[in-house]
Protein backbone atom coordinates (compact mmCIF):
# COMPACT_ATOMS: atom_id res chain seq x y z
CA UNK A 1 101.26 109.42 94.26
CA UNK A 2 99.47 109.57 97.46
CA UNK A 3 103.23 109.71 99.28
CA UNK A 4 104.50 111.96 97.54
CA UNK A 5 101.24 114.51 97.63
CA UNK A 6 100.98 113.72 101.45
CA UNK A 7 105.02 115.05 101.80
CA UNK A 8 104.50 117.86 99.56
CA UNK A 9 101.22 118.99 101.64
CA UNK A 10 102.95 119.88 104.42
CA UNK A 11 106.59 121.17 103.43
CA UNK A 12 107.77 124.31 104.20
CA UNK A 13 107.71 126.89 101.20
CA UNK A 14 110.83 128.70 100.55
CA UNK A 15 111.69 131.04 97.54
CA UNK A 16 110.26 132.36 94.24
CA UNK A 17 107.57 134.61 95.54
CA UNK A 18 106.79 137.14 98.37
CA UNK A 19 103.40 135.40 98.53
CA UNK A 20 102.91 131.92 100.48
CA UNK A 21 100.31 130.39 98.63
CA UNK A 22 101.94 131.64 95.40
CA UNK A 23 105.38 130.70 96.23
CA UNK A 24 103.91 127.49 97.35
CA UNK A 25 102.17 126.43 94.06
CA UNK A 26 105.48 127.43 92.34
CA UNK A 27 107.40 125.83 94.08
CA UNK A 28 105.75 122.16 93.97
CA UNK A 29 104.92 122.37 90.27
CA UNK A 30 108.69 123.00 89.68
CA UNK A 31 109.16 119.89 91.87
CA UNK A 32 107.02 117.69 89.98
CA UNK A 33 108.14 118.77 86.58
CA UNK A 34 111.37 117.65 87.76
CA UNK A 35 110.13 114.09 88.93
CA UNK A 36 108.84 113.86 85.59
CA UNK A 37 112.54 114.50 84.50
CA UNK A 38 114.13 112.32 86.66
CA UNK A 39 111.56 109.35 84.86
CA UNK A 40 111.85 110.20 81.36
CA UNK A 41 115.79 110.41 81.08
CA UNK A 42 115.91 107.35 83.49
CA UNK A 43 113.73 105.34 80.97
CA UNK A 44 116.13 106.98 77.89
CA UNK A 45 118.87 105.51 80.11
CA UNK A 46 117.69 102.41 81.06
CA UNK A 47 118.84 100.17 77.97
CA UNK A 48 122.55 101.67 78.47
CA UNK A 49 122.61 99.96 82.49
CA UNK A 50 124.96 102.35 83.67
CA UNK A 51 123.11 105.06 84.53
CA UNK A 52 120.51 104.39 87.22
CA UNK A 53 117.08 106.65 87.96
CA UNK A 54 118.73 107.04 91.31
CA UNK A 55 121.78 108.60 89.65
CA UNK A 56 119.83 110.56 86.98
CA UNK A 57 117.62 112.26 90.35
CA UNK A 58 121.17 113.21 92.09
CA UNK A 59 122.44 115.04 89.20
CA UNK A 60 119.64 116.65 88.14
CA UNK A 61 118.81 117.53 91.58
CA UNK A 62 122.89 118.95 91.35
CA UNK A 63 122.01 120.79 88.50
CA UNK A 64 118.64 122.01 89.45
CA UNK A 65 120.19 123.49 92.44
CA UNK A 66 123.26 125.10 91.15
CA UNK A 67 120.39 127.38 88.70
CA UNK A 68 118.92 128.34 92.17
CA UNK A 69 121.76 128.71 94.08
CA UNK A 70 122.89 131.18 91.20
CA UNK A 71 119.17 132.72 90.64
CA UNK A 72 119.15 133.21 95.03
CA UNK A 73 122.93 134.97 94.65
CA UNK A 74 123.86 132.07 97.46
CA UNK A 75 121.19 132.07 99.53
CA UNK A 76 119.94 128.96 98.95
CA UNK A 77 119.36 125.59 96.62
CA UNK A 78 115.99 124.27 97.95
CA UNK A 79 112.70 124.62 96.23
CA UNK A 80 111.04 122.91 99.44
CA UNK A 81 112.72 122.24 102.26
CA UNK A 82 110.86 119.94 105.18
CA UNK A 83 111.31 118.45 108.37
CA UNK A 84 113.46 115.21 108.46
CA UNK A 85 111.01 113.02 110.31
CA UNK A 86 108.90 113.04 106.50
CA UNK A 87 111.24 110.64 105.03
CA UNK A 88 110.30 108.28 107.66
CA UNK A 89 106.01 109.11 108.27
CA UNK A 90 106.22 109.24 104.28
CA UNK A 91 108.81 108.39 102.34
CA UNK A 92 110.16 105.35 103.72
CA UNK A 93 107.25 103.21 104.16
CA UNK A 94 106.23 102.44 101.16
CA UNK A 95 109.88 101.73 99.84
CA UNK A 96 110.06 99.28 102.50
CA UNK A 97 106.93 97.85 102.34
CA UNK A 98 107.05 97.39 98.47
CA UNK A 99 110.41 95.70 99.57
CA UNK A 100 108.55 93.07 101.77
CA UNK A 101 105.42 92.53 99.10
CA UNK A 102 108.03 91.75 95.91
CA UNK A 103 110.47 89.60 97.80
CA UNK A 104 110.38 86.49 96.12
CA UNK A 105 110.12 83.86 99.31
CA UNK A 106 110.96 81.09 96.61
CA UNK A 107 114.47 82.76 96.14
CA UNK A 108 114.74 84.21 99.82
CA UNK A 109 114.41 81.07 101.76
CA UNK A 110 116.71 79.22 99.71
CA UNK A 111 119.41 81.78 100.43
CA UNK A 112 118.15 82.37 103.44
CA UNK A 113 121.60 81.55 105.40
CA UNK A 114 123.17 84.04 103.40
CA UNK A 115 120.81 86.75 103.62
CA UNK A 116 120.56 86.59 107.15
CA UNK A 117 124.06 86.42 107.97
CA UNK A 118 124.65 89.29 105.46
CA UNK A 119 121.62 91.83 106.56
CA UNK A 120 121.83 90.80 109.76
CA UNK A 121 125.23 89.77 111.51
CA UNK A 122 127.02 92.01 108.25
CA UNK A 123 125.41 94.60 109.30
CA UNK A 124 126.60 94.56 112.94
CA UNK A 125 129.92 93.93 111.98
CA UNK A 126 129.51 97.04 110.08
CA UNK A 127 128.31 99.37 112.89
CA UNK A 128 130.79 98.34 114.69
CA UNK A 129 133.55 99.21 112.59
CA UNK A 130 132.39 102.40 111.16
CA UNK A 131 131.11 103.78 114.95
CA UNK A 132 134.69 102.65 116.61
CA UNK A 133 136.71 103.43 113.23
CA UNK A 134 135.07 107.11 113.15
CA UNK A 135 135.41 107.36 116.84
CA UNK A 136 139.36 106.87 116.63
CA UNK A 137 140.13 108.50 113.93
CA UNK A 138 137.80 111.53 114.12
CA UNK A 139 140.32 112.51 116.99
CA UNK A 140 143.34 112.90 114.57
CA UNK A 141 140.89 115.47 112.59
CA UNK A 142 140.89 117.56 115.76
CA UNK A 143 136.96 116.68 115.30
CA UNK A 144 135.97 116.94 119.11
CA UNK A 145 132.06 118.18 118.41
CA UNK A 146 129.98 115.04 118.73
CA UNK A 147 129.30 113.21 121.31
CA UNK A 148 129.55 108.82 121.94
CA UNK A 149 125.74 108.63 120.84
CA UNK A 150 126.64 110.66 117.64
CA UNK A 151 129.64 108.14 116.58
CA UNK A 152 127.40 105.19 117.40
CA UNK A 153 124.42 106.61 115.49
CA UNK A 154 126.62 107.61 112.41
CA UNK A 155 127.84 102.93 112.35
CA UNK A 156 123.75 102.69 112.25
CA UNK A 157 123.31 105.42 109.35
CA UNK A 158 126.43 104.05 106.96
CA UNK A 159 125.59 100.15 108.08
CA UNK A 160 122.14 100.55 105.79
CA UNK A 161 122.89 99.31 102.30
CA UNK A 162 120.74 100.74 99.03
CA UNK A 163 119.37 97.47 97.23
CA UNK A 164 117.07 99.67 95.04
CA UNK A 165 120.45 101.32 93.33
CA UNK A 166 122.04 98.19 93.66
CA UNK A 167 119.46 96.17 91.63
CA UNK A 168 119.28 98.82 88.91
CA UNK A 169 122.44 97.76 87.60
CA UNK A 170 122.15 94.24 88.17
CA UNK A 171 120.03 92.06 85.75
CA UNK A 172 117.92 89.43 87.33
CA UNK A 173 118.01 87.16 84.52
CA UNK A 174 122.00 87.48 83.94
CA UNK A 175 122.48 86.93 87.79
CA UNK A 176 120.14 85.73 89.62
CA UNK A 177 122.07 84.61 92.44
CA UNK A 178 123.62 87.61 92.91
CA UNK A 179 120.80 89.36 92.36
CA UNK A 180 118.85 87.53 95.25
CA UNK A 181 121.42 87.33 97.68
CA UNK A 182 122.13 91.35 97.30
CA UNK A 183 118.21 92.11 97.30
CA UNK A 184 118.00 90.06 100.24
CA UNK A 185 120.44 92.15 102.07
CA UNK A 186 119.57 94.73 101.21
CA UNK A 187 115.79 95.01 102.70
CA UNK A 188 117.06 92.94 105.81
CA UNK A 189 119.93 95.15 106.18
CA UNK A 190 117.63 98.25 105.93
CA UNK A 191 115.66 96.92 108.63
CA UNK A 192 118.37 95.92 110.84
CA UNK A 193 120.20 99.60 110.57
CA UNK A 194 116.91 101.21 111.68
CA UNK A 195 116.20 99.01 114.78
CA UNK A 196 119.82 99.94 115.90
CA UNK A 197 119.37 103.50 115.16
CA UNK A 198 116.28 103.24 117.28
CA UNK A 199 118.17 101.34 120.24
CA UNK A 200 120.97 103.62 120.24
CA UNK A 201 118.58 106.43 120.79
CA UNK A 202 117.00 104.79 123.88
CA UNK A 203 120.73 103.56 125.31
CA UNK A 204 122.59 105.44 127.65
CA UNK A 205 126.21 105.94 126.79
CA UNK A 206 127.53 108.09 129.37
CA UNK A 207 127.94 105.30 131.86
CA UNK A 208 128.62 101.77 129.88
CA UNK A 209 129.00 98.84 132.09
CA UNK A 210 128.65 95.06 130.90
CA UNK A 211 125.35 95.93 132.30
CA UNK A 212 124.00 98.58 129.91
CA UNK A 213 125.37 96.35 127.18
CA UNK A 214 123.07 93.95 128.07
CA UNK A 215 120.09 96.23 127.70
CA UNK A 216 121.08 97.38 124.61
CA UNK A 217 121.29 93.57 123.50
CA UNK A 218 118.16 92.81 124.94
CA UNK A 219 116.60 96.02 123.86
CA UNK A 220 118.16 95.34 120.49
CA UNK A 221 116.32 91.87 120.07
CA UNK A 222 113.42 93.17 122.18
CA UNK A 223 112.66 95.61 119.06
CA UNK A 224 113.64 93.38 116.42
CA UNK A 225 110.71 90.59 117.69
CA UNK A 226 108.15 92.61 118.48
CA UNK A 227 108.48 95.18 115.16
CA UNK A 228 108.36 91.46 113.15
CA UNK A 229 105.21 89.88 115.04
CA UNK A 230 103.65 93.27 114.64
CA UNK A 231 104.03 93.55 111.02
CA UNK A 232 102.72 89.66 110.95
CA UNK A 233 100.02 90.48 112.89
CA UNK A 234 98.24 93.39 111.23
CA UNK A 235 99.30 91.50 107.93
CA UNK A 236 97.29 88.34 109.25
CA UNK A 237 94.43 90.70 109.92
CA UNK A 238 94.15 92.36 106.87
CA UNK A 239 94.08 88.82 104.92
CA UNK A 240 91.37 87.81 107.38
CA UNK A 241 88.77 90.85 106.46
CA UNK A 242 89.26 90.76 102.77
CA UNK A 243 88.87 86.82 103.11
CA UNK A 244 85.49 86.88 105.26
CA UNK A 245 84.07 89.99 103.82
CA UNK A 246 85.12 89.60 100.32
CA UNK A 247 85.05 93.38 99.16
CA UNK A 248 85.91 92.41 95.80
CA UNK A 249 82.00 91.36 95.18
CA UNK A 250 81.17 95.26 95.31
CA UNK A 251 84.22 97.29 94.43
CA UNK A 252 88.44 96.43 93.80
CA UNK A 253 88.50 99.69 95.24
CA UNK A 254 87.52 99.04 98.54
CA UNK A 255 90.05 95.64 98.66
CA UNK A 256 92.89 97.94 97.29
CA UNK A 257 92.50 101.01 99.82
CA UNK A 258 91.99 98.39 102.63
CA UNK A 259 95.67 96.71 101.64
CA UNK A 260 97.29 100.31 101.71
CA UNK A 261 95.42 101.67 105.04
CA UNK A 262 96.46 98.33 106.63
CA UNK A 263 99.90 97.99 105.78
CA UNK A 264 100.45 101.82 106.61
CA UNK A 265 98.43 101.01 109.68
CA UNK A 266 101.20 98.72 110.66
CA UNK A 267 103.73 101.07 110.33
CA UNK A 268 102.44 104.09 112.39
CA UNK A 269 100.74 101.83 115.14
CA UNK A 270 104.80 100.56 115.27
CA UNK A 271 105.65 103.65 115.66
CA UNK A 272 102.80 104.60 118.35
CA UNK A 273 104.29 101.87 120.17
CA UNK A 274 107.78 102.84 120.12
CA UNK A 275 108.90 99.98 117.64
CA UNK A 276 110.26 99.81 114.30
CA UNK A 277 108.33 100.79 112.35
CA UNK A 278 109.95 100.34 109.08
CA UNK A 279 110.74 96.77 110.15
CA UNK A 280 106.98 95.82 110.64
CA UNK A 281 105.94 97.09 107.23
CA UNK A 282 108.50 94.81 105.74
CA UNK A 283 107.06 92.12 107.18
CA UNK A 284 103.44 93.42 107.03
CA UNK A 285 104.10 92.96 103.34
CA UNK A 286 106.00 89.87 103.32
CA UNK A 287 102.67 88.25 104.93
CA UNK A 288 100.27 89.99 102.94
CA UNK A 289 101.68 88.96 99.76
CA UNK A 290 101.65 85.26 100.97
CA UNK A 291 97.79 85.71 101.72
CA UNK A 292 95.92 88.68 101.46
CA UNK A 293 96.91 88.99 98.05
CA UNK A 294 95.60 86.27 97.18
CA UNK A 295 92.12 87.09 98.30
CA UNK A 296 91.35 89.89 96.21
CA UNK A 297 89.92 90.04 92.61
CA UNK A 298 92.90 89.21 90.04
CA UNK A 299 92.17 93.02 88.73
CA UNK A 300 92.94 93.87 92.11
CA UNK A 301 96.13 91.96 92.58
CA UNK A 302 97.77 93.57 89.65
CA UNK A 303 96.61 97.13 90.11
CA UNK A 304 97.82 96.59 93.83
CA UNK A 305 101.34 95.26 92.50
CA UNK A 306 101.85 98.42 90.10
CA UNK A 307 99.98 100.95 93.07
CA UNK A 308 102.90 99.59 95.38
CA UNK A 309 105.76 99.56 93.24
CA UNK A 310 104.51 103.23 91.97
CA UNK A 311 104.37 104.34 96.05
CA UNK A 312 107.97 103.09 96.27
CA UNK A 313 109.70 104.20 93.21
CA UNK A 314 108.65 107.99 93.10
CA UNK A 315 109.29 107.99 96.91
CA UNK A 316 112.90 106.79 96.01
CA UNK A 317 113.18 109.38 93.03
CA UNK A 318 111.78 112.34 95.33
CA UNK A 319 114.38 111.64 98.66
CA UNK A 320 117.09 111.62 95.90
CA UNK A 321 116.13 114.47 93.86
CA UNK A 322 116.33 116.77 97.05
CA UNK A 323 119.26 115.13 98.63
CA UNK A 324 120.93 116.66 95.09
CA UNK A 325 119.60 119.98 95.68
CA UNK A 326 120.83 119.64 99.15
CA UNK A 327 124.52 118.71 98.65
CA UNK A 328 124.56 122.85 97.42
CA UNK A 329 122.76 123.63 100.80
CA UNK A 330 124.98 126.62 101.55
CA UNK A 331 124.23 126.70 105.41
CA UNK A 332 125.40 123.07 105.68
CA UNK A 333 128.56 124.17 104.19
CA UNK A 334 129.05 127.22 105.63
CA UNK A 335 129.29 125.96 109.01
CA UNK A 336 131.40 122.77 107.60
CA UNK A 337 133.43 125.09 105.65
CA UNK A 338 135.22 126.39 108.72
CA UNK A 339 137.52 123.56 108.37
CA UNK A 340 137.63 122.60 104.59
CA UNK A 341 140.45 120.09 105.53
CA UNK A 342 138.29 118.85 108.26
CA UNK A 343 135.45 117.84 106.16
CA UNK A 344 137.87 116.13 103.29
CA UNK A 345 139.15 113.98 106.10
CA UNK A 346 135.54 113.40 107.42
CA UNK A 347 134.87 112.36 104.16
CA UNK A 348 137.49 110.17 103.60
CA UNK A 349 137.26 108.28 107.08
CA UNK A 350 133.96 107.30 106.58
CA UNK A 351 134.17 105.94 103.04
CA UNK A 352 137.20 104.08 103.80
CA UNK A 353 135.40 102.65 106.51
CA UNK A 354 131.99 101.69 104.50
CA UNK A 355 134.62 99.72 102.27
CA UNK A 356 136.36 98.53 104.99
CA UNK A 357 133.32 97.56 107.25
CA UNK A 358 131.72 95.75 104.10
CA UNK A 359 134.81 93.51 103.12
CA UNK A 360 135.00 92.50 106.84
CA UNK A 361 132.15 90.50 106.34
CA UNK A 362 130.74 90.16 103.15
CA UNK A 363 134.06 87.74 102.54
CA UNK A 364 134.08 85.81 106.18
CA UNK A 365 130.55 85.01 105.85
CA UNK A 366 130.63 83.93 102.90
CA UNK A 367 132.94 81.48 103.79
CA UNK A 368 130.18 80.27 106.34
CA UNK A 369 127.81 80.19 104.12
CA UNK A 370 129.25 78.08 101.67
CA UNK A 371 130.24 75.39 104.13
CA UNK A 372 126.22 74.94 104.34
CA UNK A 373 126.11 74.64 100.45
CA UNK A 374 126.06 70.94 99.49
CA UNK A 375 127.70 70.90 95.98
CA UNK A 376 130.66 72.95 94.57
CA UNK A 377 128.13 74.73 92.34
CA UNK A 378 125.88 75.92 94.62
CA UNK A 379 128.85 77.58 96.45
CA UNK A 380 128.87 81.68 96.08
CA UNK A 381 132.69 82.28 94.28
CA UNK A 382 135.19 84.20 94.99
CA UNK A 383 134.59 86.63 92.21
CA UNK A 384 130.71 86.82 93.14
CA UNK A 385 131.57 87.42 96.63
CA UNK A 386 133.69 90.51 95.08
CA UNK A 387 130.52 91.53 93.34
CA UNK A 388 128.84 91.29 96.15
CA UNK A 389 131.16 93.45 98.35
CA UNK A 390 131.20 96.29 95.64
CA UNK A 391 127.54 96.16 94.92
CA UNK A 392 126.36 96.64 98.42
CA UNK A 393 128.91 99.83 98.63
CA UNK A 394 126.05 102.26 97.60
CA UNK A 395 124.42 104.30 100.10
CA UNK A 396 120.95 105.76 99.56
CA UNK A 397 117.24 106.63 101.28
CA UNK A 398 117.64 104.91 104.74
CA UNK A 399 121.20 106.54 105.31
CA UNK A 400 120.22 109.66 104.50
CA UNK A 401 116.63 109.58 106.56
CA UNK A 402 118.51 108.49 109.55
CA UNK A 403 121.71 111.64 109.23
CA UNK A 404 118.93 113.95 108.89
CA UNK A 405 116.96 112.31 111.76
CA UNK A 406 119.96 112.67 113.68
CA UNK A 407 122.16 115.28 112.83
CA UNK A 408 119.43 118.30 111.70
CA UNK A 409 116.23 119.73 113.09
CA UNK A 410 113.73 120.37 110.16
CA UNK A 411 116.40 120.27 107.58
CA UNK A 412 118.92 122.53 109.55
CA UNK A 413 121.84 122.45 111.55
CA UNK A 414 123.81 125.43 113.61
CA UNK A 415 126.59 123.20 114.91
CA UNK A 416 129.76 122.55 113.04
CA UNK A 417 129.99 119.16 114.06
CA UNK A 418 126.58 118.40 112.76
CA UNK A 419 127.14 120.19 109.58
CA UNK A 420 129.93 118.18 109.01
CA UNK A 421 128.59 114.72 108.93
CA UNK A 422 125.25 115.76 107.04
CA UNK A 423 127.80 117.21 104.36
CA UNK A 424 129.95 113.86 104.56
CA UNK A 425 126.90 111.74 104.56
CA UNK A 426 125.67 113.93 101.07
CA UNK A 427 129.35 113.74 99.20
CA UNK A 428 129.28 109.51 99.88
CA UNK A 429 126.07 108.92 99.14
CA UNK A 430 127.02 111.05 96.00
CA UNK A 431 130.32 109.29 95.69
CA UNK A 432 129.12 105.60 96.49
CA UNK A 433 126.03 105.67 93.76
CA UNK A 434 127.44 107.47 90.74
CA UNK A 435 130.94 105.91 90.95
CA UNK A 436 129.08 102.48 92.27
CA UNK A 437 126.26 102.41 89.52
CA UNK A 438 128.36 103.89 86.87
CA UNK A 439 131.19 100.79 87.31
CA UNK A 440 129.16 98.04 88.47
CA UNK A 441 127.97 96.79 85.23
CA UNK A 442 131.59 96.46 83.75
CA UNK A 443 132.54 95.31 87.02
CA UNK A 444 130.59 92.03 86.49
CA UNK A 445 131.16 91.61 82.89
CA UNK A 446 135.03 91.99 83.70
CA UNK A 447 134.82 89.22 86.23
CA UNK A 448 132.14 87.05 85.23
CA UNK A 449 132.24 87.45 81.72
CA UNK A 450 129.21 86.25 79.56
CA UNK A 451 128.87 83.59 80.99
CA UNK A 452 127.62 84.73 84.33
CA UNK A 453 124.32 83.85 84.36
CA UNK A 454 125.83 79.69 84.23
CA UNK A 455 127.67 81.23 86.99
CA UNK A 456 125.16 81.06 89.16
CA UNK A 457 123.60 78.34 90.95
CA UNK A 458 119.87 78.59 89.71
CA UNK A 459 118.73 77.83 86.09
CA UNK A 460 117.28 79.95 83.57
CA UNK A 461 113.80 78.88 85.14
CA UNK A 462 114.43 80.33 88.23
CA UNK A 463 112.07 82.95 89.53
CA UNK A 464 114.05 86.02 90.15
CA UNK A 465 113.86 87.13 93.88
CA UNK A 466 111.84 90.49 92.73
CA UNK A 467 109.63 89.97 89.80
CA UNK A 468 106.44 91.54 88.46
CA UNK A 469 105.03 88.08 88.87
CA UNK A 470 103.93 86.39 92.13
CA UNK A 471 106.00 83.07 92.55
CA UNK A 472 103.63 79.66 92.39
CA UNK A 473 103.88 78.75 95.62
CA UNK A 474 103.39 74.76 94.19
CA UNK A 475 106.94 74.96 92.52
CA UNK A 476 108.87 76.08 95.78
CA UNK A 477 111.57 73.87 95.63
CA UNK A 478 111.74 72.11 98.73
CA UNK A 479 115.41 70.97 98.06
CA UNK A 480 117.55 74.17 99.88
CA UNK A 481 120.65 73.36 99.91
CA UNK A 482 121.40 76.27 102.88
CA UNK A 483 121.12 75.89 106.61
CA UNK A 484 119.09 72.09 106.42
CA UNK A 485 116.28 73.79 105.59
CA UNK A 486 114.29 71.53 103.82
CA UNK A 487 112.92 69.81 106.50
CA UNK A 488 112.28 73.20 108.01
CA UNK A 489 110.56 74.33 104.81
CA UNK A 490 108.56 70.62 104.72
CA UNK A 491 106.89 70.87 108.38
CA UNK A 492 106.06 74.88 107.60
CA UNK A 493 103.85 73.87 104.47
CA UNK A 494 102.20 71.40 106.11
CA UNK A 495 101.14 73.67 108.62
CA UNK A 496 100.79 76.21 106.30
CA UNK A 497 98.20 74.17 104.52
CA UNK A 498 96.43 72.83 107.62
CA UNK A 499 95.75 75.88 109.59
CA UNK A 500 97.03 79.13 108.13
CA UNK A 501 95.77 79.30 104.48
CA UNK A 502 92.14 77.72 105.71
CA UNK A 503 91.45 80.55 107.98
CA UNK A 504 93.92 83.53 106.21
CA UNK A 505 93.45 82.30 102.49
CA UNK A 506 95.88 82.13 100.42
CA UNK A 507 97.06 80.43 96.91
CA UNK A 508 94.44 77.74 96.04
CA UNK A 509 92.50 78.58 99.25
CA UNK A 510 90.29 80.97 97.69
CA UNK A 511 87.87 81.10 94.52
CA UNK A 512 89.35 83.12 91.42
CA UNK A 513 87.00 85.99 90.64
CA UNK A 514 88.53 87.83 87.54
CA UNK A 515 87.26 91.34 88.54
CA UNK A 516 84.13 92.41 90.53
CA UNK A 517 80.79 93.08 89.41
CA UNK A 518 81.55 96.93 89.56
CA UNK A 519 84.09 96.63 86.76
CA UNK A 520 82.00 94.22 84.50
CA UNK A 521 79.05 96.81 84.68
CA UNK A 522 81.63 100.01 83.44
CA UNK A 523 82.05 97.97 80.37
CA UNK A 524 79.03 98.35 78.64
């Protein structure tokens, strides 16, 4: 909870009292009772898999904010409204990170091809599409308010994939290579959207030359390395303390609060720096679940897990649960509202090009990835390609972060053009999770059929690539049949084994200590 009481300590009050502290407490009890909603009729809902908590937080935030928008005679559907850059100093961190921590390396390195040519090159493609597609066809709309940077910004905000939605409605243990592969993606893709939101920002448009493309290439690439040896650096650093100091022989406490200052550490100092922030925290936690987690007290390692996964699913809940309240924002759609017709088409354009953008290379790459495959049935299938395309179609957290980063100053806008493509940003992210998370389930049981999970290329004794368990590191299957890896994978153990794990720790590099002395004492 310490995300979510961080964001609500500094939002901006707005109804249900003429006195600020008053109207304050109000205001974030209300919110909270609705979080507490949004998880008990998610867990009612969880057996049926159609209806995910993501879902379950848009509609009641809908429904929470129709009662207020009628209570406020039209004034307004907020009970807090806040600046945009919170999702990213609060919110977004430790979705990301908790991305990083779970992955299952086993699982991501063996479809490592894949994943990288999806989150990365996919999501290029992507941008591309959607920033020249709305650029064209914006014009027919009579939409002349934005300028180049806005078009190119909007490729980065719809190129970012949700792969929390997405693997609510996929079963890890029914697909598991789908379920990797889209999980994959989906935190590489995040990462890759935000570094180009971040170049675009710093790239001149008004005079492009071959030149300036070059920069932004460079710049591109110049972010992407140094956000990733960041994140591996602080996460190196963090394994190093806990290792030599061994906290654990005092207090879990002090091991646990040192993993979350550190890996939030990361991400500000990232952002100090002018770098991505949200990709160093990804890989902040990628490392620190390869060794600092394995130098705490085992009491430590699973509260840490559960701490993590806590940070990163209310976060998730709470960006969703206002972006309901804020599709009945009636100063968003007043100023859209000028042009109703306007706004449909706006709408339209840009979900036909997320579909669009997607199929352009989920389908093509595919096709490259499966000439790495060695066997027929380790191949990824037409019909699991289609899967693939339609479960990646969902928008969610990162999209919305960067439209409000971009198109609003603390959570409004005064320009029509603006208005519009928060409003058409709101409706698909709407559109793309209910419709996406309602028919995804059938979708895969209508083309894979019960017999999906002998679909896929792994056994039944396959780690999922996000489990509540680490992976043993002993059983990593050194056999990956993508990109020649093996002999990749072989020379990284070995030095892996011979001069990271010695110094950083790691699995079998450090003594097992069940819980620390602090914890035996409180039982008696």
């Amino acid at each position: 909870m310490m995300a979510l009481n961080s964001s609500l300590g500094v939002m901006k009050l707005e109804l249900f009292s003429s006195s600020p502290d008053s109207a304050s407490v109000d205001s974030i009890t209300l919110f909270v009772l609705l979080l507490c909603a949004c998880v008990l009729i998610g867990h009612l809902l969880e057996k049926s898999r159609w209806m995910t908590e993501s879902v379950v937080a848009l509609i009641i935030g809908l429904f929470t904010g129709t009662i207020i928008l009628m209570t406020t005679r039209g004034k307004s559907s907020h009970i807090l409204v806040f600046d945009e850059e919170l999702f990213f100093i609060y919110l977004l961190p430790p979705i990301i990170f908790n991305a990083g921590f779970q992955v299952k390396k086993k699982q991501f390195f063996r479809n490592f091809l894949a994943i990288i040519l999806y989150g990365v090159i996919g999501s290029l493609i992507s941008f591309l599409i959607v920033s020249l597609g709305s650029l064209q066809l914006f014009k027919t709309l009579d939409l002349d308010l934005m300028e180049l940077a806005d078009y190119f910004a909007l490729g980065a905000v719809f190129s970012a994939t949700d792969s929390v939605c997405t693997l609510q409605v996929l079963n890890q243990e029914e697909t598991p290579l789908l379920y990797s592969l889209v999980f994959g993606e989906g935190v590489v893709n995040d990462a890759t959207s935000v570094v180009l939101f971040n170049a675009i920002q710093k790239f001149d448009l008004s005079h492009i030359t071959s030149v300036n493309v070059m920069q932004f290439i460079g710049n591109f690439f110049y972010l992407f390395l140094t956000s990733t040896f960041l994140g591996v650096a602080v996460g190196l650093l963090s394994a190093y303390i806990i290792k030599k100091l061994y906290f654990g022989r005092h207090s879990t406490d002090r091991e646990i609060a040192l993993m979350i200052l550190m890996a939030y550490f990361s991400y500000m100092l990232a952002e100090l720096l002018d770098l991505s922030g949200i990709l160093t925290v990804f890989f902040c936690g990628i490392v620190m679940s390869h060794y600092t987690w394995h130098n705490v007290t085992e009491s430590s390692r699973i509260t840490s897990r559960h701490a993590f996964a806590t940070f990163s699913f209310v976060s998730e809940i709470f960006i969703f649960l206002y972006v309901g309240m804020d599709a009945l924002d009636m100063e968003k759609w007043r100023f859209a509202s000028n042009s109703p017709w306007t706004l449909l088409g706006a709408c339209g354009i840009l979900l036909c090009l997320v579909l669009l953008g997607r199929a352009a290379f989920v389908f093509p790459l595919s096709f490259i990835a499966n000439l790495f495959r060695k066997s027929k049935a380790d191949k990824i299938a037409f019909k699991q390609q289609f899967v693939i395309w339609w479960a990646g179609l969902m928008r969610g957290a990162v999209s919305i972060a960067l439209a409000y980063n971009k198109f609003t100053r603390k959570g409004h806008t005064q320009l029509q053009g603006n208005a519009i493509m928060i409003t058409s940003t709101i409706t698909v992210v709407l559109f793309t999770n209910v419709v996406g998370g309602l028919l995804t389930k059938p979708l895969i049981r209508s083309l894979l059929g019960g017999n999906s999970m002998s679909s896929d290329s792994f056994s039944s004794k396959t780690l999922p690539l996000l489990s509540s368990r680490q992976e043993s590191e002993s059983n990593i299957d050194t056999g990956n049949p993508i990109d020649s890896s093996q002999v990749v994978h072989h020379y990284w153990r070995r030095f892996d084994d011979r001069f990271m794990r010695p110094m950083f720790g790691g699995r079998g590099f450090v003594p097992v200590v069940p819980s620390s002395p602090t914890e035996d004492s409180s039982l008696h």
